[in-house]
N, C-alpha and C. Protein backbone atom coordinates (compact mmCIF):
# COMPACT_ATOMS: atom_id res chain seq x y z
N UNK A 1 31.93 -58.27 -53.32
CA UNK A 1 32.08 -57.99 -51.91
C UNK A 1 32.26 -56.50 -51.67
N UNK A 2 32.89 -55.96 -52.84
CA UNK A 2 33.31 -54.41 -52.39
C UNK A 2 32.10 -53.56 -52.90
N UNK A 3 31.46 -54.26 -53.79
CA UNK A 3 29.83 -53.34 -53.96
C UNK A 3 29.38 -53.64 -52.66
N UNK A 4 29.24 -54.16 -52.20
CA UNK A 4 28.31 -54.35 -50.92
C UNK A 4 28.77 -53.84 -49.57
N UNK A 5 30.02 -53.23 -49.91
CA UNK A 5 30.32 -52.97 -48.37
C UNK A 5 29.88 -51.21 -48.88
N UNK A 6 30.57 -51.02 -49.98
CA UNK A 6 29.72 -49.36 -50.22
C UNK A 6 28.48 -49.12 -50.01
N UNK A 7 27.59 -50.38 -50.66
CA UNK A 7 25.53 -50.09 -50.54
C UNK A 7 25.46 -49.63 -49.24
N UNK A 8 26.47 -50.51 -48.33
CA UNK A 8 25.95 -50.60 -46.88
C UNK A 8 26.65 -49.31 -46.01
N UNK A 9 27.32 -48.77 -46.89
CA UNK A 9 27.73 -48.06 -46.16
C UNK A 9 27.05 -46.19 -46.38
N UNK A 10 26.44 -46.58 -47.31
CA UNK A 10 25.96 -45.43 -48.55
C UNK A 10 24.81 -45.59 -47.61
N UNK A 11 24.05 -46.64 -47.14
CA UNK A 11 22.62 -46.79 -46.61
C UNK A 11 22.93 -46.32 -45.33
N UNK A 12 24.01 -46.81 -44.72
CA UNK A 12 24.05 -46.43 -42.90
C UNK A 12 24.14 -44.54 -43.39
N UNK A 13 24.77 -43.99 -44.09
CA UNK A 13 25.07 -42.79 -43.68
C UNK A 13 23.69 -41.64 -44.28
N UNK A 14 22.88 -42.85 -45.32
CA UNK A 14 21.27 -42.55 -45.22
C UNK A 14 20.45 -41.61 -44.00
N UNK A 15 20.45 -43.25 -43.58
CA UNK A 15 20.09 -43.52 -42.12
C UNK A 15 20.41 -42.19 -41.28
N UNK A 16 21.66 -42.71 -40.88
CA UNK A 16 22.11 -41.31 -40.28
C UNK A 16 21.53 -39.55 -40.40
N UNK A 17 21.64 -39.51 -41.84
CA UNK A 17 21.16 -38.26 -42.13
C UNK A 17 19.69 -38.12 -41.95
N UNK A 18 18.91 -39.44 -42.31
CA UNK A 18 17.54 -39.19 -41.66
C UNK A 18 16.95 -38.69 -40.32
N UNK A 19 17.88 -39.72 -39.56
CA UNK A 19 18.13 -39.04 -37.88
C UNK A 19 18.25 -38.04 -38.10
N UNK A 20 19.13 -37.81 -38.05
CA UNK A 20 19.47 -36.43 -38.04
C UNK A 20 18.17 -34.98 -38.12
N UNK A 21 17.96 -35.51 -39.36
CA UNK A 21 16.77 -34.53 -39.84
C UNK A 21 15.45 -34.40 -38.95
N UNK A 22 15.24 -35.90 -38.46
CA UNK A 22 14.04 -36.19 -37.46
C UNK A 22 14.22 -35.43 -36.11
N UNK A 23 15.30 -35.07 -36.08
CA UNK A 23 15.25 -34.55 -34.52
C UNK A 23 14.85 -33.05 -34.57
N UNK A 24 15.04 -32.44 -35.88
CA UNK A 24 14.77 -30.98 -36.46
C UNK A 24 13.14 -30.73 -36.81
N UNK A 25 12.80 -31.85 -36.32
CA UNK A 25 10.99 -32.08 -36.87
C UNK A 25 10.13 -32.03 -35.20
N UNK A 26 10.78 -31.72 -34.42
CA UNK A 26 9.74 -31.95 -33.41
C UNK A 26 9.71 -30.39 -33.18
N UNK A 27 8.14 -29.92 -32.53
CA UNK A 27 7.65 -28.84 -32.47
C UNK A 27 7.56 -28.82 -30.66
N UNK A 28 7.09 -27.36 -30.31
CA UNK A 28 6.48 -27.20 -29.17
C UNK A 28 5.35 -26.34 -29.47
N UNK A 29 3.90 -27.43 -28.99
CA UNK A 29 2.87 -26.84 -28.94
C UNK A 29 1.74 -26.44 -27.65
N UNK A 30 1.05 -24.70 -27.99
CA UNK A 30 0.27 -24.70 -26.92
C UNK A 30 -1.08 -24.04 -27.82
N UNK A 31 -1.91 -24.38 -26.59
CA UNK A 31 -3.33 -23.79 -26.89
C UNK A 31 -3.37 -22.57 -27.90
N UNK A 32 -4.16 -22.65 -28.68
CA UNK A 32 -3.93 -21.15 -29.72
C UNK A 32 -4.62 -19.49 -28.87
N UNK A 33 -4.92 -19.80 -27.33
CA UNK A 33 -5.35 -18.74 -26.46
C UNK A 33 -4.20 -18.59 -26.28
N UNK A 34 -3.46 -19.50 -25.96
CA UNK A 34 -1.95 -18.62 -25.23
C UNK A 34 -1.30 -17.88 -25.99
N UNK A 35 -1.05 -16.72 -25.42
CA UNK A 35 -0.20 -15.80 -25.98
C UNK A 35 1.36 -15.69 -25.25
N UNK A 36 1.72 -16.58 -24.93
CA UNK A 36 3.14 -16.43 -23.88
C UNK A 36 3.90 -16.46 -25.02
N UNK A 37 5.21 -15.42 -24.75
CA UNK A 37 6.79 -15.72 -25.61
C UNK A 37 7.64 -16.86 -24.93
N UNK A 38 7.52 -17.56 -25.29
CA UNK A 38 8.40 -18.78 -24.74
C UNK A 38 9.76 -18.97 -25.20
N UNK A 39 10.61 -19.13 -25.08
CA UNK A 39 12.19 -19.46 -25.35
C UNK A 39 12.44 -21.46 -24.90
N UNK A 40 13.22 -21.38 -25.42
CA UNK A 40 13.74 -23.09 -25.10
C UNK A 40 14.06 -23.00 -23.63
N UNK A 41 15.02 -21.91 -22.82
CA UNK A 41 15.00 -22.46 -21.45
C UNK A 41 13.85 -22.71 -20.65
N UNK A 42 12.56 -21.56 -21.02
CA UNK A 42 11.35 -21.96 -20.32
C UNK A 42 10.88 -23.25 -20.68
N UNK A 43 10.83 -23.75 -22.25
CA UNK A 43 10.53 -25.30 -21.73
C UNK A 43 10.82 -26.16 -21.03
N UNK A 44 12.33 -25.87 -21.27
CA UNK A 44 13.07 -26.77 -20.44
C UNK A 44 12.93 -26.69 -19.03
N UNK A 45 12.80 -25.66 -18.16
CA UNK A 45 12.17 -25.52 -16.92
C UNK A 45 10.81 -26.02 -16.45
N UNK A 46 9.76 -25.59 -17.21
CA UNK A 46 8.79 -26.34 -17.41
C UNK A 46 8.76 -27.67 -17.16
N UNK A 47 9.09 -28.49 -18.41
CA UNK A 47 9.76 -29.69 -18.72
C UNK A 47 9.92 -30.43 -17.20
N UNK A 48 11.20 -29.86 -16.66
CA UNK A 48 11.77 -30.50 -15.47
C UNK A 48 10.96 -30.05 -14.38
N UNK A 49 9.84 -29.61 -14.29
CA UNK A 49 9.54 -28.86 -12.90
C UNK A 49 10.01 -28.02 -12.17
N UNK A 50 10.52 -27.33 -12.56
CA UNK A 50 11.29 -26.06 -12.04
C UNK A 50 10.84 -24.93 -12.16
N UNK A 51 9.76 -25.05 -13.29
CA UNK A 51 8.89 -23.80 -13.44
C UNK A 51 7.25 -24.10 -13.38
N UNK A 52 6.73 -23.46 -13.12
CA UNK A 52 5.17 -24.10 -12.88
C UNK A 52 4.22 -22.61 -13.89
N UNK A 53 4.67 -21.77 -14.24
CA UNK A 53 4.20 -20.82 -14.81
C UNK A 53 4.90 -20.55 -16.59
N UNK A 54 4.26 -19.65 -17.00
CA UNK A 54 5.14 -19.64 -18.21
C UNK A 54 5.36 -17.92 -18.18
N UNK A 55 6.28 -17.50 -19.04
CA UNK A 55 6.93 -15.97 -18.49
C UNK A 55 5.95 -15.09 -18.01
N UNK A 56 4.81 -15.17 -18.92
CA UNK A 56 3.73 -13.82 -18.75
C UNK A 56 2.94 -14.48 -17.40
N UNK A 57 3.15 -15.31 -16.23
CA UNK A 57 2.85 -15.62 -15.46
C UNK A 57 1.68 -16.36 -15.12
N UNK A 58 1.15 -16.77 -16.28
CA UNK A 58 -0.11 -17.74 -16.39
C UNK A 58 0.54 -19.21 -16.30
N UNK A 59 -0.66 -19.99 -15.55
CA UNK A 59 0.11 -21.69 -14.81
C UNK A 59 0.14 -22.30 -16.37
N UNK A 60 1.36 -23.09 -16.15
CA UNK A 60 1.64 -24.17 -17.34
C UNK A 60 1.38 -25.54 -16.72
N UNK A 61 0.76 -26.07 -17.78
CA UNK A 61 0.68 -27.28 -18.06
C UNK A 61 1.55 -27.95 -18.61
N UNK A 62 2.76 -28.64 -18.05
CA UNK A 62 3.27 -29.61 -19.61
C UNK A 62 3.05 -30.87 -19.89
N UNK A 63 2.90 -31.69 -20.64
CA UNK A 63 2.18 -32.57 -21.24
C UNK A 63 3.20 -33.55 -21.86
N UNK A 64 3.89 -34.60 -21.47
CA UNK A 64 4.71 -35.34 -22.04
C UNK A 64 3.93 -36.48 -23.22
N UNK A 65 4.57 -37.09 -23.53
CA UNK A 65 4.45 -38.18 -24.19
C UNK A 65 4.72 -39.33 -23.65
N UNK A 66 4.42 -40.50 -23.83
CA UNK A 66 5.04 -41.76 -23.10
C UNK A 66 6.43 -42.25 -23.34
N UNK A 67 7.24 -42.40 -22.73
CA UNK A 67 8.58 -43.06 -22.72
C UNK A 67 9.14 -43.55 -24.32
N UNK A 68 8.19 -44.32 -24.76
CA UNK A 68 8.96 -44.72 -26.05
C UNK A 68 8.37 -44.48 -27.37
N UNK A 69 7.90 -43.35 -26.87
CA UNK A 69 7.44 -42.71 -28.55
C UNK A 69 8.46 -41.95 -28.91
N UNK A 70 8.65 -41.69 -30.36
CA UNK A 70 9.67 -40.76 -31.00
C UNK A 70 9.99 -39.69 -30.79
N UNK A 71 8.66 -38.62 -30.49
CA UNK A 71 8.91 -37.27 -30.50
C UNK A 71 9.32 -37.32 -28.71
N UNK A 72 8.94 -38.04 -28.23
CA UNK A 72 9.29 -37.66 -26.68
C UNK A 72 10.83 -38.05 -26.73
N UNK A 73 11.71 -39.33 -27.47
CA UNK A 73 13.23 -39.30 -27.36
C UNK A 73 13.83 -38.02 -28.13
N UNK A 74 13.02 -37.53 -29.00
CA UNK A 74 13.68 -36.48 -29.78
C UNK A 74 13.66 -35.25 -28.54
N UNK A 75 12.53 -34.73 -28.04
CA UNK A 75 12.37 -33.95 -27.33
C UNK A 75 13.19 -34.08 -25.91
N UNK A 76 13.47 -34.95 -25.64
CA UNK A 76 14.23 -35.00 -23.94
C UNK A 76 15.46 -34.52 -24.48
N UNK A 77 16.52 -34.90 -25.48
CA UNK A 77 17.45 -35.11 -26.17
C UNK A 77 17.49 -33.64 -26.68
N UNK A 78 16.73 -33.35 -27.45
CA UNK A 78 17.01 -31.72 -28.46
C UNK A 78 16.81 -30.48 -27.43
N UNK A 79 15.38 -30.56 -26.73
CA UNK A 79 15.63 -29.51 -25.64
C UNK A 79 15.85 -29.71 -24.50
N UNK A 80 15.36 -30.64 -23.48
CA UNK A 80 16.30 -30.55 -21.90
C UNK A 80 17.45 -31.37 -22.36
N UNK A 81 18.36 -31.46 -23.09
CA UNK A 81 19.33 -31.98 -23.34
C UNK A 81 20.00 -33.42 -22.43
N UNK A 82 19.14 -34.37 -22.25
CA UNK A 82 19.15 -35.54 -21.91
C UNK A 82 18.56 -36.48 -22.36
N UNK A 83 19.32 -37.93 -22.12
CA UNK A 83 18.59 -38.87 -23.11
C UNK A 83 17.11 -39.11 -21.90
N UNK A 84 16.65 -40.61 -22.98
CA UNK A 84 15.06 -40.46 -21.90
C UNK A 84 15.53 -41.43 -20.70
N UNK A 85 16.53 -42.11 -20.76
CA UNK A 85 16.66 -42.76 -19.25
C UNK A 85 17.42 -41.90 -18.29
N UNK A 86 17.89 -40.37 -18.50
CA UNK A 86 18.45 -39.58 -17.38
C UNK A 86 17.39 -39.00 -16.80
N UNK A 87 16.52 -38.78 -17.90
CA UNK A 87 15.32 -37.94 -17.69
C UNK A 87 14.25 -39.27 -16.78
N UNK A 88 13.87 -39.92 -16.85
CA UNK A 88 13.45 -41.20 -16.19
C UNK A 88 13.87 -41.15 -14.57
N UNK A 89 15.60 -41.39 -14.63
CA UNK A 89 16.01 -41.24 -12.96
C UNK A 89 16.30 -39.78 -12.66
N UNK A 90 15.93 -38.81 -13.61
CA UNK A 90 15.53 -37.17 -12.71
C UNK A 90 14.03 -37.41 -12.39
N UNK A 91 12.83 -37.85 -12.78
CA UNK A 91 11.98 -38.21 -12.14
C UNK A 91 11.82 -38.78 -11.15
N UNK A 92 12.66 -39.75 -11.36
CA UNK A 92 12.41 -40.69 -9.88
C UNK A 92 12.76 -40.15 -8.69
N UNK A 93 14.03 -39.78 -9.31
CA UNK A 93 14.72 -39.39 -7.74
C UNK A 93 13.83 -38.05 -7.07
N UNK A 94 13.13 -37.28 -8.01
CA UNK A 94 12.30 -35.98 -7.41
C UNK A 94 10.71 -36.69 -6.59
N UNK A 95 10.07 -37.55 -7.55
CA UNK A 95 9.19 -38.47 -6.83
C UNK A 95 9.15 -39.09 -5.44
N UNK A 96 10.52 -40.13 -5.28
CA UNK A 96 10.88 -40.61 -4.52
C UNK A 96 11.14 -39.83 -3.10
N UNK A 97 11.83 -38.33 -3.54
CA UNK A 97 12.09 -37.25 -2.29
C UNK A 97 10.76 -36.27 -1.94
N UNK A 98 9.81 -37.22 -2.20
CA UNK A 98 8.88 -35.97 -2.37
C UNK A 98 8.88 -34.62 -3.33
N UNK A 99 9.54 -34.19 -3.69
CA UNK A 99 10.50 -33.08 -4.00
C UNK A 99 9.70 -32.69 -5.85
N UNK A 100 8.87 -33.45 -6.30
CA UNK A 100 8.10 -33.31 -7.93
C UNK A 100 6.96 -34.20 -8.23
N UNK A 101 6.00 -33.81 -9.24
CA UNK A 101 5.15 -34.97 -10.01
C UNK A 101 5.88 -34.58 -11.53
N UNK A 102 6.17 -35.74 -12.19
CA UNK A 102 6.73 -35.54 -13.43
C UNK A 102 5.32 -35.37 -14.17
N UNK A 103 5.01 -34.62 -15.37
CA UNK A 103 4.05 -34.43 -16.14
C UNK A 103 3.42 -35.48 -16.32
N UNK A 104 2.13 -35.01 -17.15
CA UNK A 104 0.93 -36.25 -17.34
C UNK A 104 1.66 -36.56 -18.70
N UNK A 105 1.15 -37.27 -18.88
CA UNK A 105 1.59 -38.43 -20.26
C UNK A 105 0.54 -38.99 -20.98
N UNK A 106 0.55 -38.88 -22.44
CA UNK A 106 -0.28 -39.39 -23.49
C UNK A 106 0.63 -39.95 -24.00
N UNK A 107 -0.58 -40.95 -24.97
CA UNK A 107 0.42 -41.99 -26.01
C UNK A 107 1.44 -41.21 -26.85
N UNK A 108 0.53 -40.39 -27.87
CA UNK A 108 1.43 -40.05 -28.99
C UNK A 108 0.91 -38.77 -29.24
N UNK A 109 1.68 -38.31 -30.85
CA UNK A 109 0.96 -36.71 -30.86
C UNK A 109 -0.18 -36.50 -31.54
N UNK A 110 -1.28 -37.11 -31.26
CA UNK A 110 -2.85 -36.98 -31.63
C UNK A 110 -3.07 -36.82 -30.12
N UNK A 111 -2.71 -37.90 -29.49
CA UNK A 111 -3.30 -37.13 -27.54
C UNK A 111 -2.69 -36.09 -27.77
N UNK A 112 -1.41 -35.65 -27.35
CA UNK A 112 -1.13 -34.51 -27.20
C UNK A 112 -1.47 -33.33 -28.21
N UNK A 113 -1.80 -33.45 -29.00
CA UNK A 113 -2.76 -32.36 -29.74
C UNK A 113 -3.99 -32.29 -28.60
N UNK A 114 -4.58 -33.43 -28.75
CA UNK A 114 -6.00 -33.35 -28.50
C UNK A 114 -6.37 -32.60 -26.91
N UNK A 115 -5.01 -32.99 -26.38
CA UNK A 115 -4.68 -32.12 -24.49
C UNK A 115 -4.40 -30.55 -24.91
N UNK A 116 -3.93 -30.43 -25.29
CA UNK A 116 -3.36 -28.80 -25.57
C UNK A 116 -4.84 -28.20 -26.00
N UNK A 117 -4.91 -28.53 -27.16
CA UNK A 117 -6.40 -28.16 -27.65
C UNK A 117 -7.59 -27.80 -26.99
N UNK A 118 -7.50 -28.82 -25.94
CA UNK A 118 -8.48 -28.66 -24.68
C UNK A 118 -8.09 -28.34 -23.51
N UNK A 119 -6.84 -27.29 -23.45
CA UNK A 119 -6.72 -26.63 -21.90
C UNK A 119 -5.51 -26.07 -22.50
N UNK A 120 -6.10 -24.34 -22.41
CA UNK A 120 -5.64 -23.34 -22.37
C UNK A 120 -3.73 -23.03 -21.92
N UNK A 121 -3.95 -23.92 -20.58
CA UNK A 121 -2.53 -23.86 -19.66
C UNK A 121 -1.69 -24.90 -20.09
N UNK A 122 -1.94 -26.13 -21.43
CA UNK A 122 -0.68 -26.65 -21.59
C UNK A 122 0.24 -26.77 -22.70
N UNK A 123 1.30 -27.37 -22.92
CA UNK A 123 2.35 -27.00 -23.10
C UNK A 123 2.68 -28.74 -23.48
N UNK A 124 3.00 -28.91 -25.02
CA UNK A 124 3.34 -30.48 -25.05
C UNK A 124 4.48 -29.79 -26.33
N UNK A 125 4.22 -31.01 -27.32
CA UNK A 125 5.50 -30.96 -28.23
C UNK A 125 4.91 -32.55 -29.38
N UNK A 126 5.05 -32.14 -30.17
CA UNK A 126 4.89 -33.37 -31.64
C UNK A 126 5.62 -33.51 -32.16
N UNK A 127 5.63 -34.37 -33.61
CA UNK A 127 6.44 -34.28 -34.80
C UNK A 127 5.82 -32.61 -35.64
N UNK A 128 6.55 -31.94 -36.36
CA UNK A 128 6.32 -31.33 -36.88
C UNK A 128 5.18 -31.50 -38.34
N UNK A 129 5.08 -32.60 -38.29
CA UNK A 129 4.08 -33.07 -39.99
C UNK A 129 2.80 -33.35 -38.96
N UNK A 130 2.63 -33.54 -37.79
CA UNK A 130 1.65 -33.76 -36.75
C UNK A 130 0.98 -33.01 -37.01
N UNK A 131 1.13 -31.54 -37.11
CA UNK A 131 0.46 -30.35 -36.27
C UNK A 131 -0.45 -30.08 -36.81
N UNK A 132 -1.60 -29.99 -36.42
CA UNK A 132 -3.34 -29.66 -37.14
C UNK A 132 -3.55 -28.01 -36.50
N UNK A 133 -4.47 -27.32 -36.90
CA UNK A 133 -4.93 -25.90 -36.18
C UNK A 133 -5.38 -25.87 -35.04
N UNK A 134 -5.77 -27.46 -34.80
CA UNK A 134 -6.10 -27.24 -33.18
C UNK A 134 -5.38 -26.71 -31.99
N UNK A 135 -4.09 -26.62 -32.61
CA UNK A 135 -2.82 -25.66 -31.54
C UNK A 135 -2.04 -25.20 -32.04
N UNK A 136 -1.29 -24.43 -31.78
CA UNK A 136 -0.33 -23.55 -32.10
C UNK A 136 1.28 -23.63 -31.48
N UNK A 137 2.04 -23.57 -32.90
CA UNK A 137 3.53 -23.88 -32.57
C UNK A 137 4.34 -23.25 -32.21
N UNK A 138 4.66 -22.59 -31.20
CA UNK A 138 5.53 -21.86 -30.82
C UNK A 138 7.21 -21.99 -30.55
N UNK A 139 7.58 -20.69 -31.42
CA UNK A 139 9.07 -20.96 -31.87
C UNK A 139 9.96 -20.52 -30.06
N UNK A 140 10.85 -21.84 -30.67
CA UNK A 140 12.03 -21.54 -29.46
C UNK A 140 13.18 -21.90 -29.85
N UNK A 141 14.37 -21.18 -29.43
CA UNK A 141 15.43 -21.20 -29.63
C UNK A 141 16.67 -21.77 -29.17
């Protein structure tokens, strides 16, 4: 009985550390034309609609993922610092008031490669083992 409560406990804190690590794996990617310096608050502005440009003043595109893919819970969570159902009723409620369109949405990160890749102005995010040359990863802090 007492081997088994260690396996299980040796495995949850596995687990754990895997999380952990997975959330350190998602990227932000744009077109390899863009040359913008981006920082984490501009995504995050971006992100929420609050910004429609990116610093060097060229229009952004941002490009979500669908609701229950991985890199999009990692991403609501690591940079606009909300889970995906706050982020869900900050949409709505901006929808609902007139007041936003929340980003376009692809399945996973092969669409969102394949969107960035093909338009200059956007702005998505993958797993980090995702990323092909078709775009470029830009560091934020």
């Amino acid at each position: 009985m007492k081997k088994a409560t260690i396996l299980t406990s040796l495995f949850a804190g596995t687990m754990i550390s895997l999380a952990s690590n997975a959330l350190a794996n998602v990227v932000v990617i744009v077109n390899p034309a863009n040359s913008n310096a981006v920082d984490n608050d501009s995504v995050k502005r971006i992100f929420l609609g609050k910004e429609k440009k990116f610093p060097g003043g060229e229009s952004a595109t941002p490009i979500n993922q669908k609701g229950d893919a991985a890199s999009r819970n990692q991403f609501d969570e690591q940079v606009l610092e909300r889970n995906s159902s706050q982020i869900s009723a900050y949409w709505s409620k901006l929808v609902f008031t007139g007041k936003g369109t929340p980003p376009k949405e692809v399945t996973d990160d092969a669409a969102a490669i394949a969107a960035v890749a093909a338009d200059p102005s956007a702005i998505s995010y993958v797993s980090a083992g995702s990323v092909t040359d078709a775009v470029k990863v830009i560091p934020v802090n």
